[in-house]
PDB file of N, CA and C in Angstrom:
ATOM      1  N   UNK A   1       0.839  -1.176   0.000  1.00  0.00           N
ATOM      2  CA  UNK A   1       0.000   0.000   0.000  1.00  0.00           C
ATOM      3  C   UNK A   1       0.883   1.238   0.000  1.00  0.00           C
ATOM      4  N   UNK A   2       0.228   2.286   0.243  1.00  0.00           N
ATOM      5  CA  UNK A   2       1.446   3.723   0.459  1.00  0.00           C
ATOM      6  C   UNK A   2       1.957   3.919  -0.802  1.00  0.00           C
ATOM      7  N   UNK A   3       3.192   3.906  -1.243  1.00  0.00           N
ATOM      8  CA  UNK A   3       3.732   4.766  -2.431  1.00  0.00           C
ATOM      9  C   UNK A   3       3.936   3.268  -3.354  1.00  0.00           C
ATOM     10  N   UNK A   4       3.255   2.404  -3.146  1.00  0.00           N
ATOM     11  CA  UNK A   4       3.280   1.517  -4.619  1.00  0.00           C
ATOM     12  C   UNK A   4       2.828   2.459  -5.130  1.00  0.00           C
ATOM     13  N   UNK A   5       3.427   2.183  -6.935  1.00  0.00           N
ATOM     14  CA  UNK A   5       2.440   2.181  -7.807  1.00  0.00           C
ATOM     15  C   UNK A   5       2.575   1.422  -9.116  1.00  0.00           C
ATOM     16  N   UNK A   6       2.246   1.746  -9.753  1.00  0.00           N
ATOM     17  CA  UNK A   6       2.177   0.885 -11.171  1.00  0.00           C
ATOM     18  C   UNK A   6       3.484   0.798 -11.830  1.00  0.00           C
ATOM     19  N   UNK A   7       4.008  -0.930 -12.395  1.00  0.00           N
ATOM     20  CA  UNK A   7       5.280  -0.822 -12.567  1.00  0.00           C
ATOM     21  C   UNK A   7       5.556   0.031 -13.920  1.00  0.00           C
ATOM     22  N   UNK A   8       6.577   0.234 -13.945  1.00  0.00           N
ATOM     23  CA  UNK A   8       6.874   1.323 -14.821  1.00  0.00           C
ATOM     24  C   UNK A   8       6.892   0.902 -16.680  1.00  0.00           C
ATOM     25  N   UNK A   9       6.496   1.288 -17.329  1.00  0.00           N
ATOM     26  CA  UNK A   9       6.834   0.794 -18.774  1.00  0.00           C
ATOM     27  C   UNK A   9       8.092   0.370 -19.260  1.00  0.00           C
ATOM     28  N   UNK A  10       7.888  -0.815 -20.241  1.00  0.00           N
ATOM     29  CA  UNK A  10       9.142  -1.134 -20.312  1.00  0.00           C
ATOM     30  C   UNK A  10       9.101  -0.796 -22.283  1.00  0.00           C
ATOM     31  N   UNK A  11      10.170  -0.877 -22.716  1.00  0.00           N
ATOM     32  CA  UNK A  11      10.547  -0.297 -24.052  1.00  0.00           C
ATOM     33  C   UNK A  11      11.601  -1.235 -24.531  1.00  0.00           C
ATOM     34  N   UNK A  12      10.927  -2.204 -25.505  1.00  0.00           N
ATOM     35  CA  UNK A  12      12.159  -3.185 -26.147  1.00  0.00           C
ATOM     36  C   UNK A  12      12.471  -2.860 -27.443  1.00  0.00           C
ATOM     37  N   UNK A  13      13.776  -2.854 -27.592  1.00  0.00           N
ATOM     38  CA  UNK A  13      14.349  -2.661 -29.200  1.00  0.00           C
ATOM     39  C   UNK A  13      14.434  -3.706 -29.968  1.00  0.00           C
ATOM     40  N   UNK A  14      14.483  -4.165 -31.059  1.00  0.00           N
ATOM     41  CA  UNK A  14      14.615  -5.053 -31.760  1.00  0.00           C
ATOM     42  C   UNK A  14      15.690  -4.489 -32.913  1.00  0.00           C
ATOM     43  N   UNK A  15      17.101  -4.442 -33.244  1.00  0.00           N
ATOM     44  CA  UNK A  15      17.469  -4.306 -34.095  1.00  0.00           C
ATOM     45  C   UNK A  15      17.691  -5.338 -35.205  1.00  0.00           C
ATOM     46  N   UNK A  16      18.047  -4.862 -36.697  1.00  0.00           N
ATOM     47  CA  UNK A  16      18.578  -6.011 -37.445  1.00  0.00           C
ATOM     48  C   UNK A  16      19.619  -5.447 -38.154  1.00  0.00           C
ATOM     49  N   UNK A  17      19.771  -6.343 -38.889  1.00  0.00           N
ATOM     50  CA  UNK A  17      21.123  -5.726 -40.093  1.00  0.00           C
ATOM     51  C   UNK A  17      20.960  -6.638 -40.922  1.00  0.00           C
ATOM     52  N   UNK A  18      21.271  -6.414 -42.290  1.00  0.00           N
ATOM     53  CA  UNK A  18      21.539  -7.530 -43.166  1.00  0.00           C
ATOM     54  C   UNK A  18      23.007  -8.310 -43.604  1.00  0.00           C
ATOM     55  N   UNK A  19      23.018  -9.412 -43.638  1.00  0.00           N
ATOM     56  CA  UNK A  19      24.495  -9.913 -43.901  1.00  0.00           C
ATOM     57  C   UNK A  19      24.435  -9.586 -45.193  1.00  0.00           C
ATOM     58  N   UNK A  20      26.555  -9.914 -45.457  1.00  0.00           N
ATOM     59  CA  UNK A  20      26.994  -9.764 -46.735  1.00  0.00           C
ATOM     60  C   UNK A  20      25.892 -10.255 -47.926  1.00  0.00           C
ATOM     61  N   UNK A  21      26.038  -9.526 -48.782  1.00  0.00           N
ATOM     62  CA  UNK A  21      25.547  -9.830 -50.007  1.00  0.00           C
ATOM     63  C   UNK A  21      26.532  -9.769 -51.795  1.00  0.00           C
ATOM     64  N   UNK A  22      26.028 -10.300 -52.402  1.00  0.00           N
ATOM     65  CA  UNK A  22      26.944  -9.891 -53.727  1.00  0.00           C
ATOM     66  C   UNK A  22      27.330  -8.805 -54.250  1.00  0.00           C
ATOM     67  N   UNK A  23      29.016  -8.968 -54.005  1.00  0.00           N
ATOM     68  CA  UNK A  23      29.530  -7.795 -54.384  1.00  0.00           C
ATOM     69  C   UNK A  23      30.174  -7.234 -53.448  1.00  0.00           C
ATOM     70  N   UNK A  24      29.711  -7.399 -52.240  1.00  0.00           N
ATOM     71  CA  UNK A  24      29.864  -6.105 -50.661  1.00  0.00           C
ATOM     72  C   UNK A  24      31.024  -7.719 -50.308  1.00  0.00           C
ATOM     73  N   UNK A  25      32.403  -7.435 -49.863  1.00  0.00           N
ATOM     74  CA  UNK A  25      32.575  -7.912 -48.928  1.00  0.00           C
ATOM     75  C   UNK A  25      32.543  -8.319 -47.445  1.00  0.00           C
ATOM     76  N   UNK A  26      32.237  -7.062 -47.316  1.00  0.00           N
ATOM     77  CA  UNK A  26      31.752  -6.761 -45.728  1.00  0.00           C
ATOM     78  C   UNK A  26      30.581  -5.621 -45.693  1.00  0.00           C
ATOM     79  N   UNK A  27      29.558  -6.128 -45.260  1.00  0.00           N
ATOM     80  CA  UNK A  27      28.368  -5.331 -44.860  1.00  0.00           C
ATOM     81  C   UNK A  27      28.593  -4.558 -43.400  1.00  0.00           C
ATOM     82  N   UNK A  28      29.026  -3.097 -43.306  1.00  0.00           N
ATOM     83  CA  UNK A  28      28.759  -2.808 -42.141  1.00  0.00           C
ATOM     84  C   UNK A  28      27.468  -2.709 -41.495  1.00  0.00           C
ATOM     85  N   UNK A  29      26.527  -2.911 -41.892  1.00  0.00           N
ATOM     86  CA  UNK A  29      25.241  -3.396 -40.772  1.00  0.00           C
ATOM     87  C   UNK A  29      25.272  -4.547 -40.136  1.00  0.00           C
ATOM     88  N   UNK A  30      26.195  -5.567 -40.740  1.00  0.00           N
ATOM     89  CA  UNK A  30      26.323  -6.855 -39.902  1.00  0.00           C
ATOM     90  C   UNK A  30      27.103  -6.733 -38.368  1.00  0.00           C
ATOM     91  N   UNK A  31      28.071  -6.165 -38.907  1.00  0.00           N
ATOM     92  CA  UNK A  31      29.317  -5.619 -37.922  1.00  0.00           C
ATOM     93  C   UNK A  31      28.839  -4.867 -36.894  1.00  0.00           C
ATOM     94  N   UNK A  32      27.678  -3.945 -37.023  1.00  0.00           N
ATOM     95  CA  UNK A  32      27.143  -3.106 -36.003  1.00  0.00           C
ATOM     96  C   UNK A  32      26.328  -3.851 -35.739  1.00  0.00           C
ATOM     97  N   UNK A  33      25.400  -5.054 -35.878  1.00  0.00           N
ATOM     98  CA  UNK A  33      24.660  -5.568 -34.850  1.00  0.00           C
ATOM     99  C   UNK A  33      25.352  -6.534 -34.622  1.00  0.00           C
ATOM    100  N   UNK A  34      26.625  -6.781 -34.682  1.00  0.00           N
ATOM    101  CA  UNK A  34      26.896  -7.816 -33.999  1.00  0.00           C
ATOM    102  C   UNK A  34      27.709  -7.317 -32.827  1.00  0.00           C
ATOM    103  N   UNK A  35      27.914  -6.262 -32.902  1.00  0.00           N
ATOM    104  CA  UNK A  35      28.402  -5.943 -31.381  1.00  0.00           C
ATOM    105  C   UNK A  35      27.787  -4.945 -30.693  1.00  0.00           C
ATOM    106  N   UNK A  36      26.776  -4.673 -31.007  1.00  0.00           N
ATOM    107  CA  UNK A  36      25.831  -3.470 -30.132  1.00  0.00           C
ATOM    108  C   UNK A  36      25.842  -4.178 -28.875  1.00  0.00           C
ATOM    109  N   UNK A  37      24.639  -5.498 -28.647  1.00  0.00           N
ATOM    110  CA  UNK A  37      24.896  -5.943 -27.276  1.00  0.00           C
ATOM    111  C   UNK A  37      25.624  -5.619 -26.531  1.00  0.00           C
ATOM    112  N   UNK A  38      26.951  -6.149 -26.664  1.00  0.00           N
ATOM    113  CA  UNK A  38      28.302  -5.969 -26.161  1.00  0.00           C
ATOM    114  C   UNK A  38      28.592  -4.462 -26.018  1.00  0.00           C
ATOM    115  N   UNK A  39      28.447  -3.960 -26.788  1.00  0.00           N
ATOM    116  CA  UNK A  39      28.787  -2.054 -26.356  1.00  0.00           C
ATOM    117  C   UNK A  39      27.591  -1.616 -25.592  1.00  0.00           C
ATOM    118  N   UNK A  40      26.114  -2.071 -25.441  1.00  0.00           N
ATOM    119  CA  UNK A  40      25.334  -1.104 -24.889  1.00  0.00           C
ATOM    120  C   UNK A  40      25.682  -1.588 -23.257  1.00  0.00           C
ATOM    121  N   UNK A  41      25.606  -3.189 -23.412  1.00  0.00           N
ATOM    122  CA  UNK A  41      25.853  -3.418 -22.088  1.00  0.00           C
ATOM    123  C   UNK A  41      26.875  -2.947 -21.266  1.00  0.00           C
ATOM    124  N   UNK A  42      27.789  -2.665 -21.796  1.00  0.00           N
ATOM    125  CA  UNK A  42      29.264  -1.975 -21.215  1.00  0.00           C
ATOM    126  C   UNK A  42      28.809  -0.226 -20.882  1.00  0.00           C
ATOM    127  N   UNK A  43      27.758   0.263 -21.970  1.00  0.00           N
ATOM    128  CA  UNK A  43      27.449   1.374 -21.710  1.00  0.00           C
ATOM    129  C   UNK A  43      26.177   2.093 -20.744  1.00  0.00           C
ATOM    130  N   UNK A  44      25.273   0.765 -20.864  1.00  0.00           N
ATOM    131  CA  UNK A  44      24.343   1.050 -19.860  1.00  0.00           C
ATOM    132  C   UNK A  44      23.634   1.861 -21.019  1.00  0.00           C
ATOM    133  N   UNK A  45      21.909   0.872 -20.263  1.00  0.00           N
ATOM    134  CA  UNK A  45      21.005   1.588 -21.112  1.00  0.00           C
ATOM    135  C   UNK A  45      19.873   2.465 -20.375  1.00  0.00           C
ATOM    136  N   UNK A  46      19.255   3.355 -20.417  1.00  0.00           N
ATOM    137  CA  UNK A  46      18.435   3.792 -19.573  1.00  0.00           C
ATOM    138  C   UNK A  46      17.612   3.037 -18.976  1.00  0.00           C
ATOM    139  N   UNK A  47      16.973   3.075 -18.373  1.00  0.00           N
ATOM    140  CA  UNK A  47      15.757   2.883 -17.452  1.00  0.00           C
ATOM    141  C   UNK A  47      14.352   2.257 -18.498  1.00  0.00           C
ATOM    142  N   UNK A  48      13.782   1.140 -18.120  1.00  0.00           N
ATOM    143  CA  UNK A  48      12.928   0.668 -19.170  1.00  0.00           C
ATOM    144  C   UNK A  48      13.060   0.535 -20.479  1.00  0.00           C
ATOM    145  N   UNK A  49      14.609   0.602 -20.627  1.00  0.00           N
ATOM    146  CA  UNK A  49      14.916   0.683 -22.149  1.00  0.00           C
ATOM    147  C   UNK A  49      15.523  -0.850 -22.046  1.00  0.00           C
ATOM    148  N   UNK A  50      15.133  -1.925 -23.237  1.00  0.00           N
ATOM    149  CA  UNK A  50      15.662  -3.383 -23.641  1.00  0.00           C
ATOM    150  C   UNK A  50      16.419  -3.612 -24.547  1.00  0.00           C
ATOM    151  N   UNK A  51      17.075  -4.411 -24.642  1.00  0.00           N
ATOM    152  CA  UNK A  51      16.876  -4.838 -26.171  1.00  0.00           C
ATOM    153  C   UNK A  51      16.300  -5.744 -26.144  1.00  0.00           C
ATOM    154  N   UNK A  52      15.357  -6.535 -27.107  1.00  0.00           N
ATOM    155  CA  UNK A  52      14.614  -7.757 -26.897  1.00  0.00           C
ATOM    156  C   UNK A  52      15.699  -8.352 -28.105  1.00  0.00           C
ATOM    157  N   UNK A  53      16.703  -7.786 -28.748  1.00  0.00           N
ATOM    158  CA  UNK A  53      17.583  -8.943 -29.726  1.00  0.00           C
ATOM    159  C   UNK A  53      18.290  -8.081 -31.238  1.00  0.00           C
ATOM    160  N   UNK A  54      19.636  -8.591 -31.378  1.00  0.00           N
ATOM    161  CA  UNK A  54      20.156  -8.018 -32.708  1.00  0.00           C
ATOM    162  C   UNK A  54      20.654  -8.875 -33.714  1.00  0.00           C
ATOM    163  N   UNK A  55      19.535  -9.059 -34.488  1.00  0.00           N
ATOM    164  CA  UNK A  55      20.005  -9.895 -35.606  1.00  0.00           C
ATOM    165  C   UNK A  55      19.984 -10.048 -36.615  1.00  0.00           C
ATOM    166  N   UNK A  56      21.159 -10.656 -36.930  1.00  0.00           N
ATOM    167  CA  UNK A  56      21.658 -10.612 -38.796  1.00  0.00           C
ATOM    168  C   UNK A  56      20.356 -11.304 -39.694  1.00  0.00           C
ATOM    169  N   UNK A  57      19.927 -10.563 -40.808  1.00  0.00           N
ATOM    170  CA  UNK A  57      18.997 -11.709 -41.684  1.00  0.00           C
ATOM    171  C   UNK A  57      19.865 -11.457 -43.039  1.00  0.00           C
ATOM    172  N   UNK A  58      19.375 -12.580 -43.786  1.00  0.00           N
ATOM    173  CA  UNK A  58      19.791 -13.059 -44.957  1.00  0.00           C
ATOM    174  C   UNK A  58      19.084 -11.733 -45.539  1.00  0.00           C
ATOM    175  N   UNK A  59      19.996 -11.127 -47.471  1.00  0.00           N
ATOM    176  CA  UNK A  59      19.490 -10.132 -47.543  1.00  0.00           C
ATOM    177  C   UNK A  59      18.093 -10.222 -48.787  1.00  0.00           C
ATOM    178  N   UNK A  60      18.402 -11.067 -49.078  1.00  0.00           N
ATOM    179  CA  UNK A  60      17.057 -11.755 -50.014  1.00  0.00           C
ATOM    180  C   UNK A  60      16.578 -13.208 -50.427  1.00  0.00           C
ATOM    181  N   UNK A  61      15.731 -13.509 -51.060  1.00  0.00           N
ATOM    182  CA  UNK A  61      15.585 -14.819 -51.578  1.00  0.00           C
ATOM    183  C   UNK A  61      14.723 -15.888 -50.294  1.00  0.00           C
ATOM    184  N   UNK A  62      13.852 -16.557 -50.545  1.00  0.00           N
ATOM    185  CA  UNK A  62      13.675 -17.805 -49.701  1.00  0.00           C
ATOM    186  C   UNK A  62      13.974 -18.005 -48.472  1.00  0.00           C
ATOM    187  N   UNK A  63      15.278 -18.315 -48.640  1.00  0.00           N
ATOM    188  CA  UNK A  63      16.076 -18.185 -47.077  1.00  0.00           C
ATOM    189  C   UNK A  63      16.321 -17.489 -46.150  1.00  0.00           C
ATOM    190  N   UNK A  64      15.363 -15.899 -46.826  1.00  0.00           N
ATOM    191  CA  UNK A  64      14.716 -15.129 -45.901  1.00  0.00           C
ATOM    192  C   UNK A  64      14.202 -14.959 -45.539  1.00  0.00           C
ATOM    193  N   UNK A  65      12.872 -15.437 -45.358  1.00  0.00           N
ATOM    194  CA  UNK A  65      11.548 -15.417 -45.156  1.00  0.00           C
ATOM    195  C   UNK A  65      11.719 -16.133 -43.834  1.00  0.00           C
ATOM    196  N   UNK A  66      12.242 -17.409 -43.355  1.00  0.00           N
ATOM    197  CA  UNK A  66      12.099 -17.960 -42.355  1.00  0.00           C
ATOM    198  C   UNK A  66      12.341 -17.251 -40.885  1.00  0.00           C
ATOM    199  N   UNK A  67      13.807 -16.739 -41.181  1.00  0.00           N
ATOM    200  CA  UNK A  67      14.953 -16.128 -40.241  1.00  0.00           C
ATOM    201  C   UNK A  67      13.963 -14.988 -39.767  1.00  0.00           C
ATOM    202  N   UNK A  68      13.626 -14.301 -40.994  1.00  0.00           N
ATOM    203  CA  UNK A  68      12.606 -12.829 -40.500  1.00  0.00           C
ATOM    204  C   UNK A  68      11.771 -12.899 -40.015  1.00  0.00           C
ATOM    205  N   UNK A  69      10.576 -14.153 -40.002  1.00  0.00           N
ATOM    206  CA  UNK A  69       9.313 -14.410 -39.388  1.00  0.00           C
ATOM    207  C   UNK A  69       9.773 -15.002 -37.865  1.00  0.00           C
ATOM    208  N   UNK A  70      10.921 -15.302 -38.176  1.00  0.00           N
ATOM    209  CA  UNK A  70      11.254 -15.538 -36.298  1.00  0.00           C
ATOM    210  C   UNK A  70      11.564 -14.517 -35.840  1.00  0.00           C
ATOM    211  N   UNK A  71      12.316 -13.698 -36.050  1.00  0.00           N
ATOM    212  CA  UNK A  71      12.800 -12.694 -35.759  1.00  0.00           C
ATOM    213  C   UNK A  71      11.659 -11.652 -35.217  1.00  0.00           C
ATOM    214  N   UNK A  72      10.406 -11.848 -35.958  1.00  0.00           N
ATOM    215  CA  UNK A  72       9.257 -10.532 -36.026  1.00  0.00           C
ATOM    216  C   UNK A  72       8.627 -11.613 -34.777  1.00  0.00           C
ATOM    217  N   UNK A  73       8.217 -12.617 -35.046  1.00  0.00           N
ATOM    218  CA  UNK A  73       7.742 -13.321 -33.936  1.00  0.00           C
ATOM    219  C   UNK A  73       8.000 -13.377 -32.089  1.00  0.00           C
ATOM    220  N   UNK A  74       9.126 -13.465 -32.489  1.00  0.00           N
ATOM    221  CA  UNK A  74      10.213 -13.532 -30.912  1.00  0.00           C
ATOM    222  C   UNK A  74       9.787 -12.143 -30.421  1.00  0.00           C
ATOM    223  N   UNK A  75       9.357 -11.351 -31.179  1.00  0.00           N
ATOM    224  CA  UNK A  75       8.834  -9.749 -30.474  1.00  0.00           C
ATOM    225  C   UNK A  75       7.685 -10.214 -29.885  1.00  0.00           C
ATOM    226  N   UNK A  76       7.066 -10.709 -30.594  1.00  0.00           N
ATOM    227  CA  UNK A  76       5.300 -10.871 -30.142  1.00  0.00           C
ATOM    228  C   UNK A  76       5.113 -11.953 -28.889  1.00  0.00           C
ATOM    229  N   UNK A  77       5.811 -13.085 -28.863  1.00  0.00           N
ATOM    230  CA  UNK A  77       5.851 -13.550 -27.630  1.00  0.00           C
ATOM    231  C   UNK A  77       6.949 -13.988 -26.930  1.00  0.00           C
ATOM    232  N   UNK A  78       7.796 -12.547 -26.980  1.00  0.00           N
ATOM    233  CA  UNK A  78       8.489 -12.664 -25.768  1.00  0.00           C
ATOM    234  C   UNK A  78       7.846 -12.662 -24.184  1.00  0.00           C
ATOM    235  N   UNK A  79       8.443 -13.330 -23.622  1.00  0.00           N
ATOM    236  CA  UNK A  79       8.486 -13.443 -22.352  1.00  0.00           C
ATOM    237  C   UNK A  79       9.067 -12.989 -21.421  1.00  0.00           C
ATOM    238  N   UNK A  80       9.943 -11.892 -21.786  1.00  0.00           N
ATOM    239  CA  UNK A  80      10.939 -11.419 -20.773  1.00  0.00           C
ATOM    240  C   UNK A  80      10.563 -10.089 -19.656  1.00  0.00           C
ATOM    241  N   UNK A  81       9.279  -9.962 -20.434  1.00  0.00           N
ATOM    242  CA  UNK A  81       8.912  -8.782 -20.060  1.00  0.00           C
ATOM    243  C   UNK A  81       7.539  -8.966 -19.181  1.00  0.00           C
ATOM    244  N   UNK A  82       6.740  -8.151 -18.123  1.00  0.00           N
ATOM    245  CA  UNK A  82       5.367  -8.442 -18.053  1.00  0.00           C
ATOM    246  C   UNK A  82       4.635  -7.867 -19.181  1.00  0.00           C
ATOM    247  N   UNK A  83       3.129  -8.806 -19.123  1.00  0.00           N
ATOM    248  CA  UNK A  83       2.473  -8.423 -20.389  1.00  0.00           C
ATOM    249  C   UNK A  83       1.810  -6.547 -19.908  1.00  0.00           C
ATOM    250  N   UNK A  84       1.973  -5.977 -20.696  1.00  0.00           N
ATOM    251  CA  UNK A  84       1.798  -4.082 -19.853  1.00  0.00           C
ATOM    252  C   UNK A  84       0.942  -3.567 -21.292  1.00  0.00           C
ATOM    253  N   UNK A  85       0.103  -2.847 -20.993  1.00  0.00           N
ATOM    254  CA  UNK A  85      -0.357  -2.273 -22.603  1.00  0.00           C
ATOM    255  C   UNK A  85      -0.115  -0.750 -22.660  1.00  0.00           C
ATOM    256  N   UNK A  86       0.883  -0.591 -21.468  1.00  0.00           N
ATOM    257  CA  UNK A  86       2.048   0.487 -21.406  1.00  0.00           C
ATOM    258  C   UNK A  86       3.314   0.000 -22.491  1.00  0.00           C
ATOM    259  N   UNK A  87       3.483  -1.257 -22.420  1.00  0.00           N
ATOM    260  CA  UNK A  87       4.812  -1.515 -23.080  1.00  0.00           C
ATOM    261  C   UNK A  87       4.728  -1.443 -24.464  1.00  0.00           C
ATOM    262  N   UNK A  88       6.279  -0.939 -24.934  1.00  0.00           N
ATOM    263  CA  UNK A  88       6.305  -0.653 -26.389  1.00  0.00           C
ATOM    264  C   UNK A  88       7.514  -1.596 -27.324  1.00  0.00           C
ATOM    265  N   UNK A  89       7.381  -1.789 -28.184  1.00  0.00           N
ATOM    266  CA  UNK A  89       8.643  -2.163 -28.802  1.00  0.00           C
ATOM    267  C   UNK A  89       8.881  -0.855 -29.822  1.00  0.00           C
ATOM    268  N   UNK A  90      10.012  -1.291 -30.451  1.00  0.00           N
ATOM    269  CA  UNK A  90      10.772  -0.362 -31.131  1.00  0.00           C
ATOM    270  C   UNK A  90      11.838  -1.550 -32.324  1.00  0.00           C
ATOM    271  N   UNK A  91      11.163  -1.059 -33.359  1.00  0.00           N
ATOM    272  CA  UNK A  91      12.080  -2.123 -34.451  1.00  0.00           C
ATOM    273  C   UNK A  91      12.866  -1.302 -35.431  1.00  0.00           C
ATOM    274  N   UNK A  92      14.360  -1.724 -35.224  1.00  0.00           N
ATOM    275  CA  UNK A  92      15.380  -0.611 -36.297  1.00  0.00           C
ATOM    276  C   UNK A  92      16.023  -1.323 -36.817  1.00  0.00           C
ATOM    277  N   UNK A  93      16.055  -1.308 -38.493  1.00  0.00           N
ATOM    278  CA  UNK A  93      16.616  -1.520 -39.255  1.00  0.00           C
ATOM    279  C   UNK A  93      17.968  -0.669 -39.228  1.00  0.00           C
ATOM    280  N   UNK A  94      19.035  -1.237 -39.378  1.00  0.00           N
ATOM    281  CA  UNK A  94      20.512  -0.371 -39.546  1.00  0.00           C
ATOM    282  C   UNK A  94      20.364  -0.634 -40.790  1.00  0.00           C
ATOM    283  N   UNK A  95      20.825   0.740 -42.037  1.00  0.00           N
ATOM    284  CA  UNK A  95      21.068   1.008 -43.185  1.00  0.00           C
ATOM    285  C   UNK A  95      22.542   1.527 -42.928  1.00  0.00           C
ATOM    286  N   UNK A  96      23.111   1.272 -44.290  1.00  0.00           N
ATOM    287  CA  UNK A  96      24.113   2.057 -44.448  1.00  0.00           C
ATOM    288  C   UNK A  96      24.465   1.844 -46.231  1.00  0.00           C
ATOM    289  N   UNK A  97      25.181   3.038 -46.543  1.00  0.00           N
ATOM    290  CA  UNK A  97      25.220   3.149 -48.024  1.00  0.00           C
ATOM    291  C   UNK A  97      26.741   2.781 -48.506  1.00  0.00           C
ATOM    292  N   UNK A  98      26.988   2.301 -49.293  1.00  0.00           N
ATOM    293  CA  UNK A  98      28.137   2.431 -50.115  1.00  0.00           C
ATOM    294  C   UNK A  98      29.109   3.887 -50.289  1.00  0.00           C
TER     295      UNK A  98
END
């Protein structure tokens, strides 16, 4: 009783990147989600801020379709969080140009 109150909202990120493709030897969107984890955690993230996950998908064809529907899925029933209809996700594509 007294100064409860309602737990606070929580805010999950979902980043992705696409792996190498033809032509690109190295995709820097791969490279940046593969170590964000690792840098945010070292950096500390605010308050109700997540990541719910950063991951590489294939950049076309068939063999994309699977990876991405998990990927979009694992948002929808994650578990890590309470269910809140305060809570938000947040989905970012990393681009980068030639």
């Amino acid at each position: 009783m007294g100064s409860e109150g309602p737990s606070a909202a929580v805010t999950t990120v979902h980043v992705t990147g696409f792996k190498k493709f033809h032509g690109v030897s190295e995709n820097p969107t791969e490279t940046i989600a593969n170590n964000l984890t690792e840098y945010l955690n070292k950096k500390g993230l605010p308050k109700g801020l997540v990541i719910g996950g950063c991951n590489i998908l294939e950049t076309a064809g068939q063999g994309a379709l699977v990876p991405l529907y998990q990927t979009l899925q694992s948002a929808i029933t994650s578990k890590d969080t309470e269910s809140s209809s305060s809570n938000k996700v947040i989905w970012i594509k990393i681009h980068t140009s030639p």
